[in-house]
Each structure stands twice: as structure tokens, then as C-alpha cells.
Protein backbone atom coordinates (compact mmCIF):
# COMPACT_ATOMS: atom_id res chain seq x y z
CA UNK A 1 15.04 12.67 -5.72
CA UNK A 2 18.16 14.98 -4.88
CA UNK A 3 19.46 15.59 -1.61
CA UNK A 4 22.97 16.42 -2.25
CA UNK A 5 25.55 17.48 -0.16
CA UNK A 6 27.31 20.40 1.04
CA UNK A 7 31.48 20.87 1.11
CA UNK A 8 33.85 23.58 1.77
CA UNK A 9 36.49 23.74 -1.37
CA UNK A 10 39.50 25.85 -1.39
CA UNK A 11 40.20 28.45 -4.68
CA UNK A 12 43.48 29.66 -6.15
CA UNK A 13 42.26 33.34 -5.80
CA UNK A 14 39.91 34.27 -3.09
CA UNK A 15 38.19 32.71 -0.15
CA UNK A 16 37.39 28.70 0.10
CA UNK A 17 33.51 28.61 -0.82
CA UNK A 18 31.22 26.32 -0.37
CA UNK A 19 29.48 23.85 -3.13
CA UNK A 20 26.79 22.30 -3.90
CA UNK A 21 27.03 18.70 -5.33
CA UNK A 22 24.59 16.08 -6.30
CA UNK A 23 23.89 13.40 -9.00
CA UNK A 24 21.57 12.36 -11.47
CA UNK A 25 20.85 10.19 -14.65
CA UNK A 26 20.25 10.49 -18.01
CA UNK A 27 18.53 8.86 -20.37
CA UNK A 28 20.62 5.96 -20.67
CA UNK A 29 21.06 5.15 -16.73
CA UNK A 30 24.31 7.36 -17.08
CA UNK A 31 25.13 9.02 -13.57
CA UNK A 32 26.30 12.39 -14.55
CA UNK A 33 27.71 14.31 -11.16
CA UNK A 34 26.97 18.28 -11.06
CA UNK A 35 27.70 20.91 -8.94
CA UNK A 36 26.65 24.66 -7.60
CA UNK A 37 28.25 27.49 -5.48
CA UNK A 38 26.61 28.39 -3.13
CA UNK A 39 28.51 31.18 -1.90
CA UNK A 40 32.21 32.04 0.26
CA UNK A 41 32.89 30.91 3.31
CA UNK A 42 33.14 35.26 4.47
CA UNK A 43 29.02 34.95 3.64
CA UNK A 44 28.40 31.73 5.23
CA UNK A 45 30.70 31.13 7.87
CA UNK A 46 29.83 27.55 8.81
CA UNK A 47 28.73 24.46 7.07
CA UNK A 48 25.33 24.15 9.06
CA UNK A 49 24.50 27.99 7.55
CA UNK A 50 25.48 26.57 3.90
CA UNK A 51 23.42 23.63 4.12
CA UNK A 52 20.25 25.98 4.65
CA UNK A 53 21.25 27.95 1.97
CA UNK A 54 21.25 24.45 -0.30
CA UNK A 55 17.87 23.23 1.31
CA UNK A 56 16.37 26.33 -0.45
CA UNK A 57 18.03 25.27 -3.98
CA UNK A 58 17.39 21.40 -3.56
CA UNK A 59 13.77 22.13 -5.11
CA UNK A 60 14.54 24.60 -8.14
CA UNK A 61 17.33 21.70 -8.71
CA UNK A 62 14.62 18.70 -8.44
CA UNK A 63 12.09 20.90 -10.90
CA UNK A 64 15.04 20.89 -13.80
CA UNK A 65 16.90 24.14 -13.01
CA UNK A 66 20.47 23.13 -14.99
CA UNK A 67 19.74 19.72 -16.15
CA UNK A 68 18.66 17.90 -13.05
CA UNK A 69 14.93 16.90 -14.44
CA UNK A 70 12.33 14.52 -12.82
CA UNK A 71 10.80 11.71 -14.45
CA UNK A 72 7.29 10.64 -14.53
CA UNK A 73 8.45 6.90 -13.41
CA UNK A 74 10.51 9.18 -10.44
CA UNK A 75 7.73 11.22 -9.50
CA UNK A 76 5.02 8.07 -9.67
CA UNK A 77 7.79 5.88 -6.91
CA UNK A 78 7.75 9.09 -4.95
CA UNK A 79 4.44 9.17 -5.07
CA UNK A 80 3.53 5.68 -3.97
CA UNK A 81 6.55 6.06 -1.18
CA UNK A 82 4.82 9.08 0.83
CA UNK A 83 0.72 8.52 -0.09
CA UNK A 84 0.28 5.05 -0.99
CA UNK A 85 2.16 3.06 1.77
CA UNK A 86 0.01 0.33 3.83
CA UNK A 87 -1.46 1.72 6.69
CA UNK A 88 -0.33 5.03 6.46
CA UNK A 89 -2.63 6.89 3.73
CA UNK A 90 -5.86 8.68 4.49
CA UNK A 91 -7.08 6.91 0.98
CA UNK A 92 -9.34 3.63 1.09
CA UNK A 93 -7.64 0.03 0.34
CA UNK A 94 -9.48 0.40 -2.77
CA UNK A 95 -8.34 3.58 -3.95
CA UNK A 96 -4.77 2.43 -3.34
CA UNK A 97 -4.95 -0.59 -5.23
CA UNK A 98 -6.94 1.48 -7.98
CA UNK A 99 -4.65 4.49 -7.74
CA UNK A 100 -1.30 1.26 -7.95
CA UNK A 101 -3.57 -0.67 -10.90
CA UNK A 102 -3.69 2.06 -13.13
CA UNK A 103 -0.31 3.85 -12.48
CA UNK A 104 1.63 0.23 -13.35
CA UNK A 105 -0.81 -0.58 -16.52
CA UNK A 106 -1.37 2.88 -18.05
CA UNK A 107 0.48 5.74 -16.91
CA UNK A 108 4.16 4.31 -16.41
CA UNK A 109 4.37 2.34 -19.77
CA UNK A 110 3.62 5.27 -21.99
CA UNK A 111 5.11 8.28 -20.04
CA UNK A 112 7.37 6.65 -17.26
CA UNK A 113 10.70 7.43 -19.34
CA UNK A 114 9.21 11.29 -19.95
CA UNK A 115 10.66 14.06 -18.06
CA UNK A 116 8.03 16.20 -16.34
CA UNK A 117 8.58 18.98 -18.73
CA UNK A 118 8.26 17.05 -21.46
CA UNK A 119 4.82 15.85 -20.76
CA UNK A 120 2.43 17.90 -23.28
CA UNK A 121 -1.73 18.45 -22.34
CA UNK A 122 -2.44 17.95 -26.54
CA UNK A 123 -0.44 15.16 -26.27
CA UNK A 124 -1.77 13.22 -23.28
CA UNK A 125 -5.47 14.03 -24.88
CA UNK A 126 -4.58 12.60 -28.11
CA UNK A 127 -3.16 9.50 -26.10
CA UNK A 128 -6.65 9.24 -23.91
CA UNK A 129 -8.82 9.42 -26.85
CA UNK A 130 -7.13 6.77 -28.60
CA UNK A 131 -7.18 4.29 -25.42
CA UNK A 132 -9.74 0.84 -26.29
CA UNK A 133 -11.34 1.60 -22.53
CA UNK A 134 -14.34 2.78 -21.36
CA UNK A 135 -14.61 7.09 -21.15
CA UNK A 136 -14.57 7.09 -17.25
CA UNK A 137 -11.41 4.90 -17.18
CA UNK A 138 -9.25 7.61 -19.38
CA UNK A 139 -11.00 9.81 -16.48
CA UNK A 140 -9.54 8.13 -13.62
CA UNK A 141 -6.59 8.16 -15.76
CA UNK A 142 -5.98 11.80 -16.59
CA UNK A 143 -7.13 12.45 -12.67
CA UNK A 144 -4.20 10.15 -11.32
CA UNK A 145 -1.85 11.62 -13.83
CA UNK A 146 -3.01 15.15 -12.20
CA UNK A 147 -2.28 14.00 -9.31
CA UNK A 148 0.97 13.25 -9.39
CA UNK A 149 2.02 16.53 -11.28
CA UNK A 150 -0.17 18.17 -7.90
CA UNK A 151 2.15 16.15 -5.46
CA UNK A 152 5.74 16.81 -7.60
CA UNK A 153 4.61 20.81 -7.28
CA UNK A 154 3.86 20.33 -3.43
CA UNK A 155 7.03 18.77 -2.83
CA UNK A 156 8.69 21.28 -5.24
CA UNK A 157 10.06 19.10 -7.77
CA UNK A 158 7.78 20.80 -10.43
CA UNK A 159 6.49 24.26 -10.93
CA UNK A 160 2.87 23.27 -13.01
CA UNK A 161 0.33 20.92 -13.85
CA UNK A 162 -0.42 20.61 -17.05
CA UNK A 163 -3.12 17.98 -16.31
CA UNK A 164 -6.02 20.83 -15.92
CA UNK A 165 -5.67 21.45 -19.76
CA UNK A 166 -6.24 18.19 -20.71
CA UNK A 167 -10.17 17.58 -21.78
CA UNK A 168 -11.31 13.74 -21.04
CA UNK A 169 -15.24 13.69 -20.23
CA UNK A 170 -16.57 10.87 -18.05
CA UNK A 171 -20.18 10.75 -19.76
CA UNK A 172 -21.29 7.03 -20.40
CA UNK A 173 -21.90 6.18 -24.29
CA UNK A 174 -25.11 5.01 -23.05
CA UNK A 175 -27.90 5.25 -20.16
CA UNK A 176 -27.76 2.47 -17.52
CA UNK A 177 -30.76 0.16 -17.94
CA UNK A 178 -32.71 0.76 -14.43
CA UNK A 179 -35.35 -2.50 -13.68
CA UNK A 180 -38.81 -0.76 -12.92
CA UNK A 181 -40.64 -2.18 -10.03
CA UNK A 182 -42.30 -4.94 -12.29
CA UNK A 183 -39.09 -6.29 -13.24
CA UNK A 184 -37.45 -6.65 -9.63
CA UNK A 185 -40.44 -8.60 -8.56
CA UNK A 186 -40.32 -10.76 -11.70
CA UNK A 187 -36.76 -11.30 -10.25
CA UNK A 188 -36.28 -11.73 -7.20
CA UNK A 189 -39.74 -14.46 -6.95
CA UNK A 190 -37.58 -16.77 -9.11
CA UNK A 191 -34.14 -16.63 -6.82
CA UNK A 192 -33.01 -18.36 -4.03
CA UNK A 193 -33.33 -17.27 -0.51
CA UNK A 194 -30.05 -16.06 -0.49
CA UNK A 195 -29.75 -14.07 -3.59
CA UNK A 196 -33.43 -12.96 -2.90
CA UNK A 197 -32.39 -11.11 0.16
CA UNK A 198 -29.14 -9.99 -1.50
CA UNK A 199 -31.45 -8.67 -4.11
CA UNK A 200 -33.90 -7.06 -2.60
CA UNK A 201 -31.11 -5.54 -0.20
CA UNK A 202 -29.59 -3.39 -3.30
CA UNK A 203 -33.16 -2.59 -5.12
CA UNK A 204 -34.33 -1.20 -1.18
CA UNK A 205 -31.06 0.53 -0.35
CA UNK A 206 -29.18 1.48 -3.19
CA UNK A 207 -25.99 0.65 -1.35
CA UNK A 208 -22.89 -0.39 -3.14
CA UNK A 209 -21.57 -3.45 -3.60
CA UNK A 210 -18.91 -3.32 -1.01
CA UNK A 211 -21.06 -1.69 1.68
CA UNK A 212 -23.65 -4.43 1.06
CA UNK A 213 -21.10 -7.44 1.75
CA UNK A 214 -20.06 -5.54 5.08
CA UNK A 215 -23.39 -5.82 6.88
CA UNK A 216 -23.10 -7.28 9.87
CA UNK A 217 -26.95 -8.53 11.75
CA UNK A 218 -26.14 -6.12 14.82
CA UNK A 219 -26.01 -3.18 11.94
CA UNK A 220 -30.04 -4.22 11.20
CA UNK A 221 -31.93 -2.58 13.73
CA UNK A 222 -35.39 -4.38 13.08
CA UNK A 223 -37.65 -2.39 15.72
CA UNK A 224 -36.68 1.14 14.60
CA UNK A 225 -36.56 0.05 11.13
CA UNK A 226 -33.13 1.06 10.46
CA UNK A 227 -29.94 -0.37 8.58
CA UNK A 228 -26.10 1.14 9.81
CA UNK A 229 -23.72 1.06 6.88
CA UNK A 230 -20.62 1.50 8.71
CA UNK A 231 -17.71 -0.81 7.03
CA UNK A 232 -17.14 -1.56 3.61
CA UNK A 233 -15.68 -5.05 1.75
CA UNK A 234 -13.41 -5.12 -0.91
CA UNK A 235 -11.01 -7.43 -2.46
CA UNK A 236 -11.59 -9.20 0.46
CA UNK A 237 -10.02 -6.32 3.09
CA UNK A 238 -13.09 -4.64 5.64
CA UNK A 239 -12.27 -1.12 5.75
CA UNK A 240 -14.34 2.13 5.90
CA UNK A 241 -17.27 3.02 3.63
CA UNK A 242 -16.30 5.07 0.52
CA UNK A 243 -18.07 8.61 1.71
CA UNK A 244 -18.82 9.89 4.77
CA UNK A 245 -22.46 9.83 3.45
CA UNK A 246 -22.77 6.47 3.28
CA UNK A 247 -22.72 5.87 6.81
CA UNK A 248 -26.00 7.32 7.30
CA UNK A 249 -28.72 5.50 8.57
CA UNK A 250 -30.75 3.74 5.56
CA UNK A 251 -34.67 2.85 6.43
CA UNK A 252 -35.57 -0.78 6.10
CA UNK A 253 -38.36 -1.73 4.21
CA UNK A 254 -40.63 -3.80 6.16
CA UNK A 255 -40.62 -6.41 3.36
CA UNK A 256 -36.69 -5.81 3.11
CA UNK A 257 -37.41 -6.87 6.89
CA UNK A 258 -39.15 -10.04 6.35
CA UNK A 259 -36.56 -11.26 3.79
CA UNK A 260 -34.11 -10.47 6.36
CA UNK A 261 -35.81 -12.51 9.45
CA UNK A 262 -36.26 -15.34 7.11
CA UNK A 263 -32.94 -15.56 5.99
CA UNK A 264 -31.37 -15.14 9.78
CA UNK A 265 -33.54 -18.36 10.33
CA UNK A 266 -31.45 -20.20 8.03
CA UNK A 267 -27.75 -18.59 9.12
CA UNK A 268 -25.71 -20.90 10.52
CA UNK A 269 -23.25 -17.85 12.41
CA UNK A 270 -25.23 -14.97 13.46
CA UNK A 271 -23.70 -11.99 16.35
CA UNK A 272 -24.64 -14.69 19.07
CA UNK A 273 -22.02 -16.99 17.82
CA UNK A 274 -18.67 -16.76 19.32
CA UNK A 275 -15.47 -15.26 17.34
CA UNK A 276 -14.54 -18.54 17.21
CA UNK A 277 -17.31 -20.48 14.68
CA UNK A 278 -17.89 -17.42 12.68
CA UNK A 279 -16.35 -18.18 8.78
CA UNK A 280 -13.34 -17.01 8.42
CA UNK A 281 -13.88 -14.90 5.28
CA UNK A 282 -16.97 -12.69 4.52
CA UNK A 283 -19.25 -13.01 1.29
CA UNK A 284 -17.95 -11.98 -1.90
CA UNK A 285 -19.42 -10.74 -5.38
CA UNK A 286 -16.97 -13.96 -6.44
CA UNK A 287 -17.84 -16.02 -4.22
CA UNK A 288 -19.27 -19.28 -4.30
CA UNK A 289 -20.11 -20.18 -0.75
């Protein structure tokens, strides 16, 4: 990313003026230094009135105005600098790491060395359609990569995003088998306690995975009949649920309720329990506690 820098040089004929300088690379990790006028010293006659003169070119010189281009690797490390940093991005942990995954396996190998401009909507399609992964994967894909042209335009290293002519459909190849009632009770008399009530917690609540993990016993509210999804697990990191939606209240089956009180009975740390005893890591879809 250019920032340049602003000097006052003297001419044979004529007033000093003031230039514009700044480097960049090519393709072979050549520095190659350039230069701009920006005008004489009789229009601009100090250097803190040239430099905002040169703040307004620093973004038509960034978007590829005389050679200085952007690459997609540039504009992905720019990307992850200012929206992806720990602890300061209105994203979920899991979007990050998602947003990280698929930017290091997918996007940077095939287009990192590509100069924005040179990044073609046929030719990103053809690339999707060709990818051995599932149809909502190349989705997320072609999303991130749409992304990232949004966020070089808003910082004005780009003038377009090519992205929205790119056609990549999410539709499974095939409908998700749904158990009927029948089969869920077939199911869940044949588990354990545990994975009974873990069970019968999804089939009742159609809560995610993550939300499901994150329920805490003061978030079961057994005499109004309530459950409050409020956190979220994943990979391990409690954060905040996924939508705003989720957060509502969800109704609790009374025989949701049951399985609940009987497997409390058998909890060795429940919200009575100091800080202290409580395990130091929460359930996991891998885990074997």
C-alpha cells in the first residue's frame, strides 16, 4: 500500500515544484521507484499544502493509475490487517477463522500473484465450477473474494468489483434427510443419558451446534418454560451467537424438561459450584469427555 512522500525539487527553467515519489514492485519482487508533479511551489506555497494535494492522488495511484497496481495477495494482507485482527472486528471468531481458512487455501494460491485488474468474472466462474467442493463452499468463496474487491474500492485502491458478475449458486445437489418424529424416538430410547438430552435438545430447539454447547443451567428457566441462547461455542472460544435472532427465548418442551432435570441429577458442576471446580473446558462436538 503506497504512502509516498512529498519533496520540493529545484528546475533549470522555472520555479522549484514539488513531487510526488513512491515505490512499488513488479512481478519479479523488483522495486521500481516512480514519481509525479504535483504542481510549483507559486501554487502550493508550503510542503504541508502539497502533501494534501498528494493525499488526494495516493488512491488513483494505489487503483493502478501509471503502473502502480494492487495485488490480490496485497489487498487480502490489507484486508486481514484492518477487519480481521483479534479483538478488534465486529465479525464472530468463527467468521474470522472461516473468512482466514478460505483466503490462505483457495483464494491466495490461484489469484494472489493477479493484479486487481487482471482478475476476470468469466474467469473466476470457470475456476469455481471446476473446484472438487461442495456448491456452497465456491459460495463462500466467490462472497469472500467480493469482499475484498468491496474493501480495496472503500479504501480506494480499486475503482470496481467484478465479483457481482460472477454466477456461483449455493443450492444443495440434494435435500437434507429430516428424521420424522418416529425416527427421533427410535433414537434417542437407545442413547445414553447424555447424548439423549443432547439429542432431544437439537430435535426440540433447532439450535445450532455451537449455541447448543454454550448452554449454561442458569440459561434453563424450568418454571416459565423457557431456554436463553445467549453465547455461542466454537473451536473451543465462547463468543456471541451467530444472529441476533438466535438469542431469542426458545420454549422448553416439558419432556425436553424432564431430560434436563434428570441429567442435572447426574452433573457433577452445576451454577452452584464455585469458579473454581467447574472443568476447565466446555463440551465439544469432538469431544470425548
Amino acid at each position: 500500500m503506497q504512502q509516498g512522500s512529498v519533496i520540493l525539487t529545484g528546475r533549470k527553467f522555472g520555479p522549484d515544484v514539488w513531487q510526488f515519489r513512491w515505490s512499488e514492485k513488479d512481478r519479479r519482487g523488483r522495486r521500481i521507484y516512480r514519481k509525479r508533479v504535483i504542481g510549483t511551489v507559486q501554487q502550493y506555497p508550503d510542503a504541508q499544502t502539497a502533501r494534501e494535494v498528494a493525499a488526494a492522488m495516493v488512491g488513483h495511484i494505489n487503483a493502478g493509475s501509471n503502473g502502480c497496481r494492487t495485488t490480490v495477495e496485497q489487498i487480502c494482507e490489507h484486508f486481514e490487517q484492518r477487519e480481521l485482527r483479534s479483538g478488534d472486528s465486529f465479525r464472530s471468531f468463527a467468521t474470522v477463522k472461516t473468512y482466514r481458512g478460505y483466503i490462505r487455501k483457495w483464494i491466495k494460491p490461484r489469484w494472489g500473484s493477479r493484479y486487481l485488474d487482471e482478475v476476470k468474472a468469466v474467469d473466476v466462474e470457470a475456476w469455481l465450477r471446476r473446484l472438487p467442493i461442495a456448491r456452497s463452499s465456491r459460495a463462500k468463496i466467490r462472497s469472500i473474494l467480493s469482499i475484498l474487491f468491496n474493501h480495496a474500492c472503500r479504501y480506494e485502491l480499486f475503482d470496481r468489483n467484478p465479483m457481482r458478475f460472477v454466477r456461483q449458486g449455493a443450492k444443495r445437489r440434494s435435500a437434507p434427510n429430516v428424521l420424522t418424529a418416529a425416527e427421533i424416538k427410535a433414537l434417542v430410547d437407545h442413547l445414553p443419558l447424555r447424548e439423549r438430552t443432547l439429542v432431544l435438545l437439537a430435535a426440540a430447539t433447532g439450535s445450532r451446534q455451537s449455541e447448543l454447547f454454550g448452554l449454561k443451567w442458569h440459561d434453563v428457566d424450568f418454571k416459565r418454560g423457557e431456554l436463553s441462547v445467549i453465547r455461542s461455542i466454537v473451536f473451543g472460544v465462547v463468543g456471541r451467537c451467530k444472529t441476533e435472532s438466535s438469542q431469542k427465548p426458545v420454549p422448553l418442551h416439558p419432556l425436553l424438561g424432564e431430560a434436563l432435570l434428570d441429567w442435572r441429577k447426574t452433573c457433577k458442576f452445576t451454577e452452584a459450584d464455585p469458579p473454581s471446580m467447574r472443568p476447565k473446558l466446555p463440551y465439544w462436538r469432538c469431544s470425548s469427555r
